[in-house]
Each structure stands twice: as structure tokens, then as C-alpha cells.
C-alpha atoms as a PDB file:
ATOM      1  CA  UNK A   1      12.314   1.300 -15.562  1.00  0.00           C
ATOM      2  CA  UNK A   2      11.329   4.531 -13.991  1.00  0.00           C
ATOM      3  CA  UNK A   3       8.124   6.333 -12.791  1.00  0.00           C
ATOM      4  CA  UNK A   4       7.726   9.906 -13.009  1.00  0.00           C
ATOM      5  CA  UNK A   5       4.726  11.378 -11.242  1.00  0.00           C
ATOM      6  CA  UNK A   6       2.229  14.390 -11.857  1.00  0.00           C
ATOM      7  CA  UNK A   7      -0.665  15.404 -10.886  1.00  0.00           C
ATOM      8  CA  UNK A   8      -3.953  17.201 -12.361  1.00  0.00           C
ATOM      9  CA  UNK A   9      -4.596  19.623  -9.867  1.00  0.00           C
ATOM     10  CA  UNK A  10      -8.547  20.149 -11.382  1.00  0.00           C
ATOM     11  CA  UNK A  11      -9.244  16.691  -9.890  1.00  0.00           C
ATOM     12  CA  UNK A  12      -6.155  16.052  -7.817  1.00  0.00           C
ATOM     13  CA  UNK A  13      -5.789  12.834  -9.823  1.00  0.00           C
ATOM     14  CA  UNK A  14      -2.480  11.067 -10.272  1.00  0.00           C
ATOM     15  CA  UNK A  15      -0.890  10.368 -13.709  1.00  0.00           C
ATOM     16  CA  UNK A  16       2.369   8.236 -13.930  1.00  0.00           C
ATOM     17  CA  UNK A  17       4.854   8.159 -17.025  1.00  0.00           C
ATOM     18  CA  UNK A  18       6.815   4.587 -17.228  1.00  0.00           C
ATOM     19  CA  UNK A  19       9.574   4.791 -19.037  1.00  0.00           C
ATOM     20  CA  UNK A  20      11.890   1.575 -20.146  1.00  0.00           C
ATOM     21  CA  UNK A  21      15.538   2.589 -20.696  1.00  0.00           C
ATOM     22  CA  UNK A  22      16.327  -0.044 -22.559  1.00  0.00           C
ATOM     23  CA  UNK A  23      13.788   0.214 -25.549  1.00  0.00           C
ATOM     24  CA  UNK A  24      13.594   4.127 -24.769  1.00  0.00           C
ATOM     25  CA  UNK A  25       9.670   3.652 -24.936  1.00  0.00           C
ATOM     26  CA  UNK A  26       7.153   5.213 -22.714  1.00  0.00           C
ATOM     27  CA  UNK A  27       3.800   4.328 -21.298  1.00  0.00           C
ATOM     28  CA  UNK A  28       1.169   6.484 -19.379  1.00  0.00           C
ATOM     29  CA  UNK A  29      -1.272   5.711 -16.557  1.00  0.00           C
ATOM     30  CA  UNK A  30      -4.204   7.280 -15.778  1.00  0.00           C
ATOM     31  CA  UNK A  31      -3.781  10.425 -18.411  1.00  0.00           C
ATOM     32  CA  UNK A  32      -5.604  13.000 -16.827  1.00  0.00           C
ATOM     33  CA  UNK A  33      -5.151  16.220 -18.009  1.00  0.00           C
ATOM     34  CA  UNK A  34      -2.030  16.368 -20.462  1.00  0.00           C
ATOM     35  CA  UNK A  35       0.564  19.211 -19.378  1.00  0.00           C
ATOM     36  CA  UNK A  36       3.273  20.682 -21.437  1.00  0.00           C
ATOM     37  CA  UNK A  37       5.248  19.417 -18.414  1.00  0.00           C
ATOM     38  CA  UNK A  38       4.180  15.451 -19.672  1.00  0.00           C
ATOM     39  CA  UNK A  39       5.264  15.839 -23.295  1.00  0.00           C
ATOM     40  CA  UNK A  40       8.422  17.788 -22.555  1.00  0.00           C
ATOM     41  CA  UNK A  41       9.081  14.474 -20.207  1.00  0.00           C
ATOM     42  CA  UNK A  42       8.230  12.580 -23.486  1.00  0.00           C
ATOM     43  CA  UNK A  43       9.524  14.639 -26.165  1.00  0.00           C
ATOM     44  CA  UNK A  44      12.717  15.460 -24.999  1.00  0.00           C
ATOM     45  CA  UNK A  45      14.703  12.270 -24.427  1.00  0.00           C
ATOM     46  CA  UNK A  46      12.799  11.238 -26.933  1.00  0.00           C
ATOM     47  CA  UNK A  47      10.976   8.336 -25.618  1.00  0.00           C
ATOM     48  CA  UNK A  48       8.548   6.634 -28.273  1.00  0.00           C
ATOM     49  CA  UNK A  49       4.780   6.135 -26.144  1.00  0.00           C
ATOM     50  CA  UNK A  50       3.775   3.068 -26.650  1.00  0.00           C
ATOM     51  CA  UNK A  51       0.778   2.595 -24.907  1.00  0.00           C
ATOM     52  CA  UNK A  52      -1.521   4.007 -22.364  1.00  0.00           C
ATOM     53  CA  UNK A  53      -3.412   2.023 -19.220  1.00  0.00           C
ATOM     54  CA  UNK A  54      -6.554   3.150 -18.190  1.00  0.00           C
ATOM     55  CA  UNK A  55      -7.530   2.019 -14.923  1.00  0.00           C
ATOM     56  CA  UNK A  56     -10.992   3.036 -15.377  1.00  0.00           C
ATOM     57  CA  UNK A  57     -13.252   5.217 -17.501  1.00  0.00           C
ATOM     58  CA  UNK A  58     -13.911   8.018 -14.667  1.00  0.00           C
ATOM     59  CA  UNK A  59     -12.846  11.684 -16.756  1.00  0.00           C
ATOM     60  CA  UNK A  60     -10.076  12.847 -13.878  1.00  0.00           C
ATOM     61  CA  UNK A  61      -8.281   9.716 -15.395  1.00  0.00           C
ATOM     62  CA  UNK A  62      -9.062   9.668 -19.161  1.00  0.00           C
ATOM     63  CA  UNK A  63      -9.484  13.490 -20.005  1.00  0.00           C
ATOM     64  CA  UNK A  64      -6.143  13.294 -21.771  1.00  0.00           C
ATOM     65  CA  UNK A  65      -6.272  10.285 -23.584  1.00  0.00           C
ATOM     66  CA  UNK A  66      -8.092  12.234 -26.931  1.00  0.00           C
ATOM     67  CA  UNK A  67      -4.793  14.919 -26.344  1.00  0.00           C
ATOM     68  CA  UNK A  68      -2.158  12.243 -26.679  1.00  0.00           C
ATOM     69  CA  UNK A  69      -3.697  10.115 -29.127  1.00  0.00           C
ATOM     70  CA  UNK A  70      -3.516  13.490 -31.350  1.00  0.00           C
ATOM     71  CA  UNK A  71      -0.127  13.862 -30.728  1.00  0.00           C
ATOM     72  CA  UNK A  72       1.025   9.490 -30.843  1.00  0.00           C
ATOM     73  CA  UNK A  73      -0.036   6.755 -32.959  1.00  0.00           C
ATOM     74  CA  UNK A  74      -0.453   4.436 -29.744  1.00  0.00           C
ATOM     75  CA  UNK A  75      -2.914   1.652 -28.435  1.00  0.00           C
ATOM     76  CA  UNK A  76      -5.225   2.473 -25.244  1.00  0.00           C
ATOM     77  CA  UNK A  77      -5.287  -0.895 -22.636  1.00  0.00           C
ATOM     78  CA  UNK A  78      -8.489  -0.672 -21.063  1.00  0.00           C
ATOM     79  CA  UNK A  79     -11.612  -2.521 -20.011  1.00  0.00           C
ATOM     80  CA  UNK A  80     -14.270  -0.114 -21.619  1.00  0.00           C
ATOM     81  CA  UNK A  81     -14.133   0.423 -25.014  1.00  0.00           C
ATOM     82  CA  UNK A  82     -15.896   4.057 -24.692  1.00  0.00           C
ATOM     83  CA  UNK A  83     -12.270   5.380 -23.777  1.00  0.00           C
ATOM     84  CA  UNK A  84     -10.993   5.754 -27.285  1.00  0.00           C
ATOM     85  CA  UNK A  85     -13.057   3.349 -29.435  1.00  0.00           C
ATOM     86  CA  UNK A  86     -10.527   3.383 -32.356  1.00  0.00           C
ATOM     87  CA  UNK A  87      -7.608   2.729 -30.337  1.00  0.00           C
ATOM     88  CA  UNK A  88      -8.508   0.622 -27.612  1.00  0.00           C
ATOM     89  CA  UNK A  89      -7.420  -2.827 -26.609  1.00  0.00           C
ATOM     90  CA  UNK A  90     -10.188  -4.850 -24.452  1.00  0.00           C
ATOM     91  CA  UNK A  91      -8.716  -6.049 -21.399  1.00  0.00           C
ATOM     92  CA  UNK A  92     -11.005  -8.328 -19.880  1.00  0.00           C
ATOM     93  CA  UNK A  93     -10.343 -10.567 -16.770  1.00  0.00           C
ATOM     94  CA  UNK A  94      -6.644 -11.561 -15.515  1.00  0.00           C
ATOM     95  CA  UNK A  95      -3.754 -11.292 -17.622  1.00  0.00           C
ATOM     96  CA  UNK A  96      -0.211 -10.406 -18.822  1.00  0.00           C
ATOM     97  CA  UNK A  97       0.259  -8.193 -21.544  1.00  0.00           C
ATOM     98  CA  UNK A  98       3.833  -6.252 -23.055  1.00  0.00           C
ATOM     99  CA  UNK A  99       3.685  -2.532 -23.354  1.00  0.00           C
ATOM    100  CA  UNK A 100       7.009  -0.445 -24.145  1.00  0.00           C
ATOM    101  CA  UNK A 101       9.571  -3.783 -24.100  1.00  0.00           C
ATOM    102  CA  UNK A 102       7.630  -3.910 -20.687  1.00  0.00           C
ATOM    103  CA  UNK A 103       5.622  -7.312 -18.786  1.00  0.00           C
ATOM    104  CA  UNK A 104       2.769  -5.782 -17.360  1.00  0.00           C
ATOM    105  CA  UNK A 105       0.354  -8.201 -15.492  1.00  0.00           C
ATOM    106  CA  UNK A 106      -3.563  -6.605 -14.774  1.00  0.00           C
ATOM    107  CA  UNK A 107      -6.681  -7.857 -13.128  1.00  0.00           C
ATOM    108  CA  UNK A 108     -10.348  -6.955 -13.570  1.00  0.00           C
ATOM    109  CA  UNK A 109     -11.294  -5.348 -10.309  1.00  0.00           C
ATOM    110  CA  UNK A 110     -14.818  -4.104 -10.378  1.00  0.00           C
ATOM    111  CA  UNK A 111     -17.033  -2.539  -7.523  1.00  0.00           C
ATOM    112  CA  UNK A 112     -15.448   1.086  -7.686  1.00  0.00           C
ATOM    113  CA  UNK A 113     -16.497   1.353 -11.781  1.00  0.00           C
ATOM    114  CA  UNK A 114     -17.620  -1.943 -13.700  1.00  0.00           C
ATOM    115  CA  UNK A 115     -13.795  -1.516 -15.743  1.00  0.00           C
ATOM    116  CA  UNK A 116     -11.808  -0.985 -13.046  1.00  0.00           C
ATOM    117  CA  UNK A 117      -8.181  -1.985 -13.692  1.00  0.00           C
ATOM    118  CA  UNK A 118      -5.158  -3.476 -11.491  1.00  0.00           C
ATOM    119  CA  UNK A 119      -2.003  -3.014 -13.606  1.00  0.00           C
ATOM    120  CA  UNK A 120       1.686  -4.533 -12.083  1.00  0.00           C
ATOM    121  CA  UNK A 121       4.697  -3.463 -13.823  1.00  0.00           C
ATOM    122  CA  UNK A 122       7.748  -4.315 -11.785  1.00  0.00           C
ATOM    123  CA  UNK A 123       7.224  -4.151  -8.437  1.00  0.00           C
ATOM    124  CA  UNK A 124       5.032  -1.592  -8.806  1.00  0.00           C
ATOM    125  CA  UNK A 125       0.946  -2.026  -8.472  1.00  0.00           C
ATOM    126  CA  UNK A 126      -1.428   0.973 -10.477  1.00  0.00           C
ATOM    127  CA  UNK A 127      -4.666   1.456  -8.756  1.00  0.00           C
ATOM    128  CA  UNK A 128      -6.338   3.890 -10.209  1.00  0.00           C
ATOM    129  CA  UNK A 129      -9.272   4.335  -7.304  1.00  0.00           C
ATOM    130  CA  UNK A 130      -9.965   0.563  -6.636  1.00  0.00           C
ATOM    131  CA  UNK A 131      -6.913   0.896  -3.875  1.00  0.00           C
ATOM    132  CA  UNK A 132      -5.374   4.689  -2.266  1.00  0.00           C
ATOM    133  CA  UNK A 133      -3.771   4.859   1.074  1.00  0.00           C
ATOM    134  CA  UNK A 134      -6.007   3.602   3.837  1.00  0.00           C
ATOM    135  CA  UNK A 135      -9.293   2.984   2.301  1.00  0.00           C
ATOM    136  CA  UNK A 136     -11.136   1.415  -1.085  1.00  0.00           C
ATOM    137  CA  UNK A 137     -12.686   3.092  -3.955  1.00  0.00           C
ATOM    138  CA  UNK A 138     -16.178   4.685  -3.463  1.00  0.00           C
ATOM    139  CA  UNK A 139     -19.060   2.734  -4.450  1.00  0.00           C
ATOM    140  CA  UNK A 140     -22.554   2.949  -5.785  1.00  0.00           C
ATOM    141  CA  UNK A 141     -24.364   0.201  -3.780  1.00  0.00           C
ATOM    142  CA  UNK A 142     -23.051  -2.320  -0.363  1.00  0.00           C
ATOM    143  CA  UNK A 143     -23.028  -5.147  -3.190  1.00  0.00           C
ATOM    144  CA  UNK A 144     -20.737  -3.340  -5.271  1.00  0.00           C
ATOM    145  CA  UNK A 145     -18.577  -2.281  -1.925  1.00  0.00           C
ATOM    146  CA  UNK A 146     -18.119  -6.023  -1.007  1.00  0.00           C
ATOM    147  CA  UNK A 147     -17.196  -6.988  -4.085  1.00  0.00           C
ATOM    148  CA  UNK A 148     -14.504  -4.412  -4.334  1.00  0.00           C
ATOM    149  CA  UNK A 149     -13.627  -5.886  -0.634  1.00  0.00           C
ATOM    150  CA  UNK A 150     -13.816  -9.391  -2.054  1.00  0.00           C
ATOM    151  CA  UNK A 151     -11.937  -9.120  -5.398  1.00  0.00           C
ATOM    152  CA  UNK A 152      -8.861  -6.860  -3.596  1.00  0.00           C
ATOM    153  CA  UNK A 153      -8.631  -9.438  -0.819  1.00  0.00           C
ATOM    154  CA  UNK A 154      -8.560 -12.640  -3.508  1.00  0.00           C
ATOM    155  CA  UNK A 155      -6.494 -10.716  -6.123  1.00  0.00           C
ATOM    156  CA  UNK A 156      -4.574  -7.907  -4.856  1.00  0.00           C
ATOM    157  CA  UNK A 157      -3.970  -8.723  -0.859  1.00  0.00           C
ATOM    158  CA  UNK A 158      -2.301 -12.112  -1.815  1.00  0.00           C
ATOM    159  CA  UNK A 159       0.611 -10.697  -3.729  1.00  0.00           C
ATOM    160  CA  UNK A 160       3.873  -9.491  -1.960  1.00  0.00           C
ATOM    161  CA  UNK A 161       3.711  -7.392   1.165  1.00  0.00           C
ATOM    162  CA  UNK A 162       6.834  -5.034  -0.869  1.00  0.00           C
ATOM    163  CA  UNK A 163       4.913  -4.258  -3.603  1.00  0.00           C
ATOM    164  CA  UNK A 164       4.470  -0.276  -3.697  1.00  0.00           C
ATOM    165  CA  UNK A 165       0.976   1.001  -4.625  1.00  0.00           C
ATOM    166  CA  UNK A 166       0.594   4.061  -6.990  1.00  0.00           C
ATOM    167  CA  UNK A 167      -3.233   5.126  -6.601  1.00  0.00           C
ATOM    168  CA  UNK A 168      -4.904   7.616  -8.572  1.00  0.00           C
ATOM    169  CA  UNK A 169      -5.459  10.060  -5.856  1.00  0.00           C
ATOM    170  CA  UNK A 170      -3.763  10.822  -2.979  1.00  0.00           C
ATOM    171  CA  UNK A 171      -0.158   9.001  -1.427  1.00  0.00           C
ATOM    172  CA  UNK A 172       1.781   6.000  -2.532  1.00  0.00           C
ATOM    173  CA  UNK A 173       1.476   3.346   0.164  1.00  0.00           C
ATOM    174  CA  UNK A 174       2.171  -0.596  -0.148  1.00  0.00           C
ATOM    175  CA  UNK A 175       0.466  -4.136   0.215  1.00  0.00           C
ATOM    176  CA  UNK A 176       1.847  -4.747   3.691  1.00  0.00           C
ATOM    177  CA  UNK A 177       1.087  -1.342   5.208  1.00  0.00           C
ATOM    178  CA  UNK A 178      -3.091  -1.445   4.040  1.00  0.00           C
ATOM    179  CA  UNK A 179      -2.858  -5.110   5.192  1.00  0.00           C
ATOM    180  CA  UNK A 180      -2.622  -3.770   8.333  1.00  0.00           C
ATOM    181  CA  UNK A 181      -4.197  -0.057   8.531  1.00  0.00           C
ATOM    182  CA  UNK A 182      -6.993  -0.340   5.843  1.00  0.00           C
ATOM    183  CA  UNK A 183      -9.928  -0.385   7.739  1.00  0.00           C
ATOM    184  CA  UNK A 184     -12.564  -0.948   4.703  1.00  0.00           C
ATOM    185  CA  UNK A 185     -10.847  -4.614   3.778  1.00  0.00           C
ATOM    186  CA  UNK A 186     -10.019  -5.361   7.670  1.00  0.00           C
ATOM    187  CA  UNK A 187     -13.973  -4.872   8.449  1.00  0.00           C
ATOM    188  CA  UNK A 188     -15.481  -6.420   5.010  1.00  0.00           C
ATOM    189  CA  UNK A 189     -16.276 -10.294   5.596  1.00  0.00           C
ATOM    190  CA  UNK A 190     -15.025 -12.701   2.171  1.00  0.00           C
ATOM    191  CA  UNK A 191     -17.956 -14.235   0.370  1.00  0.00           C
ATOM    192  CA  UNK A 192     -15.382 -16.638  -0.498  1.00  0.00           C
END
């Protein structure tokens, strides 16, 4: 497996291409605005896409999902149907799913949007905005806030302290390093 990274610089959003070398298929995270510099990536291997992962329905992460789905026959994982009505699967919960010859596990982490998205492929954990470097996802209400807090504590927090976090804006950090220097989910007391 590899990652490549880019980055819309309209909403300095992140967009990752996973590639599997071994089925020479291709998914996409969080397709923001499509470059030509994306479907060169694609296109000149060739990798077949195979799927795209939404990690929520905010635009800076699904402006180019009506681009590629002109361009590939593919499915859209997601947990809002609005994102491409025709081609999405409904994620709902916790769960495993294969995309591109790949195991990719998700959870259903709301608070930031009601779809937000955890998606683990490898060793590797997609955020989208529930999770960047050193703080949580913005939220609408103190309810939705703690139960952002809440749900990354019980579902994301309890995996392994390696695991290397790809957010949707800014730096890549990892579960041990915003165990100890995230101050929203040090200060946020567990309803649980």
C-alpha cells in the first residue's frame, strides 16, 4: 500500500490517494478539488479507482467527488447519502468493509458533522476533521463537542498508540502523541 498526499489549496483541505500494488487499484479520501496532478497519479500507472471514502459531507472534502465519478465507474463509502446519491454506499455505525483488494475498518464518529467518518486502512487512521493535530473538529453546540470528546475517547483513543493519523486539514500526527498533547480530549470528562 501507499499514500500519496495533496492538498486543495481553496480550503487547505487534505486529499489522500491509496493505492494497492498488488491489485493495482486505487482509492481516494476526502476528494476535494480534483487536480490534473490526481488523475495523472491515477492514469498513468494505470491504477483502476475503486472506491472513494468520504469522511463527511462538508464541500472542501466532497467538491470532487461529481469530477471523478465523470471520469470512473466507482462506488462512494459514506454516511450521507446526499454525496452522490446514485453511487453511494451507506456506511452506518462500526464496520469492516474491502475497497481496492484493501480491509478497511470505519466508525461512525459524529459531533463535528452528523456523518462523520473514521476510516483505518493499514496502520493508517483517516480523519477527515473529527481528529487534526492537537485539537477536535469544530462543533455546533457543547452537546455535540462532548460527544465528539466521548465517541474519539471510546473508539479512536483505544486503538494503538503507532497508528499515524491523516486529518483533513493541517499535519499528520498519531494516537500516542494527541494522547498526550490534545488538550480538547485531555479536558472533556466521559459520559461513559
Amino acid at each position: 500500500m501507499k499514500i500519496y498526499f495533496h492538498i486543495n489549496t481553496e480550503s487547505f483541505s487534505n486529499c489522500y490517494l491509496v493505492t494497492n500494488e498488488d491489485t493495482m487499484q486505487a482509492l481516494i479520501v476526502d476528494p476535494c478539488k480534483i487536480s490534473s496532478a490526481i488523475l495523472e497519479q491515477i492514469e498513468s500507472v494505470p491504477y483502476r479507482l475503486a472506491g472513494i471514502l468520504v469522511t463527511h459531507n462538508h464541500r472542501g472534502h466532497t467538491r470532487g467527488v461529481k469530477t471523478l465519478l465523470k471520469v470512473y465507474d466507482t462506488r462512494v463509502y459514506t454516511a450521507d447519502y446526499e454525496v452522490a446519491p446514485s453511487y453511494a454506499v451507506v456506511l452506518r455505525n462500526d464496520g469492516v468493509i474491502r475497497v481496492a483488494g484493501l480491509e478497511v475498518n470505519y466508525w461512525s464518529v459524529p459531533g463535528h458533522s452528523f456523518s462523520g467518518m473514521v476510516y483505518k486502512i493499514g496502520s493508517v487512521l483517516f480523519t477527515g476533521d473529527v481528529l487534526t493535530s492537537g485539537t477536535i473538529g469544530k462543533t455546533a453546540s457543547k452537546y455535540a463537542e462532548q460527544t465528539l470528546a466521548d465517541n474519539l475517547k471510546r473508539k479512536i483513543l483505544t486503538k494503538d498508540d503507532t497508528l499515524t493519523i491523516l486529518p483533513g486539514h493541517g499535519p499528520p500526527s498519531c494516537i500516542g502523541v494527541e494522547k498526550v498533547i490534545n488538550y480538547n480530549l485531555q479536558n472533556k470528562r466521559s459520559t461513559d
